[in-house]
Protein backbone atom coordinates (compact mmCIF):
# COMPACT_ATOMS: atom_id res chain seq x y z
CA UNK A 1 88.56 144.16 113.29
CA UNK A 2 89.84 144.55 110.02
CA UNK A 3 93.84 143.64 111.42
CA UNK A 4 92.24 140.49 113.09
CA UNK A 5 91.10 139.52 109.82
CA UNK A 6 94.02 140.14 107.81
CA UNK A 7 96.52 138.46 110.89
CA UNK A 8 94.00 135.63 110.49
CA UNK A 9 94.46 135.33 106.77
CA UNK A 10 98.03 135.15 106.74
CA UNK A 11 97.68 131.81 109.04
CA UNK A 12 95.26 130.42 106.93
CA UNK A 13 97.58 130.70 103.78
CA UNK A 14 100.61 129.46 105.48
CA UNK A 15 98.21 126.55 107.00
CA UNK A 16 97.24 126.38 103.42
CA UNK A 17 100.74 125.98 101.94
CA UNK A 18 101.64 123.77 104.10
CA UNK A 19 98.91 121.10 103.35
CA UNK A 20 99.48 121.50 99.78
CA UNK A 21 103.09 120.83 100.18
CA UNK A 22 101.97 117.42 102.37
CA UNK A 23 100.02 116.66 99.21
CA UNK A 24 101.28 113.21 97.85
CA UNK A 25 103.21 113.73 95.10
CA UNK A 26 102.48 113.01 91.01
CA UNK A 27 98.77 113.90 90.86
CA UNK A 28 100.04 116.39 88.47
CA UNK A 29 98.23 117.71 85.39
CA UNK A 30 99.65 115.24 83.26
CA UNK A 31 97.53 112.65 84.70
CA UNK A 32 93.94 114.41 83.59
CA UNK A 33 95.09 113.75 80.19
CA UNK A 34 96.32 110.31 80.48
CA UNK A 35 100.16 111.07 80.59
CA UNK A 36 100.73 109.19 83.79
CA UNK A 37 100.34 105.88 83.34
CA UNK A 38 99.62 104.65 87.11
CA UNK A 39 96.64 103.07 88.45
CA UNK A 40 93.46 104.01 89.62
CA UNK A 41 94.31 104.18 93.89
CA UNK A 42 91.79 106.00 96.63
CA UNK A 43 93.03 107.99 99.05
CA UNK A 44 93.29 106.50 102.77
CA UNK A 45 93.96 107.46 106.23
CA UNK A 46 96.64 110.52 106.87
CA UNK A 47 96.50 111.02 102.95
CA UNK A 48 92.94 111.32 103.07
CA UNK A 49 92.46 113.39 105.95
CA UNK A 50 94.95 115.82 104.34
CA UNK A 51 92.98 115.94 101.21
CA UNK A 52 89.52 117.13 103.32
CA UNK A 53 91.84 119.38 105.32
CA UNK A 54 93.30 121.17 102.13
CA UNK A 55 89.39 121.89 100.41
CA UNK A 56 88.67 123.30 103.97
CA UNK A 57 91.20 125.65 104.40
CA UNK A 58 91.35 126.89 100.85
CA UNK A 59 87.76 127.42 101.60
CA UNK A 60 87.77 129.27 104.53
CA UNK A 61 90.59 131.30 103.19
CA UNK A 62 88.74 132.31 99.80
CA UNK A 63 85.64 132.74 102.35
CA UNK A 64 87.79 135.46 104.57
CA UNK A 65 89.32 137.16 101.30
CA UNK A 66 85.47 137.82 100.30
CA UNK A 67 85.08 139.00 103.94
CA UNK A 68 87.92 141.05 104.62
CA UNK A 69 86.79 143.09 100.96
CA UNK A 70 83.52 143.87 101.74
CA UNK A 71 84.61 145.04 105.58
């Protein structure tokens, strides 16, 4: 059980990875403190769907960490 969990863990970082890397570029730090001087824009579409698909798997992944330490 506990192999299952850890094989599943190692997709769900690489899954994870991989969305962040899709992440639209320069929604850096800088921007919280009003170094990027670009305009207010929400997210749409692919971009979007890749934003609720990111949350999810980071979720899921911090979710099966908790998991796979208490097993």
């Amino acid at each position: 059980m506990k192999q299952i969990l850890m094989i599943v863990q190692i997709g769900l970082a690489v899954l994870l990875m991989l969305a962040i890397l899709l992440q639209h570029r320069g929604t850096s730090l800088g921007g919280a403190f009003g170094g990027e001087g670009s305009v207010y824009r929400s997210r749409r579409g692919a971009e979007k769907c890749l934003f609720y698909l990111t949350i999810i798997l980071a979720l899921l992944f911090g979710i099966l960490s908790i998991v796979n330490l208490l097993i």
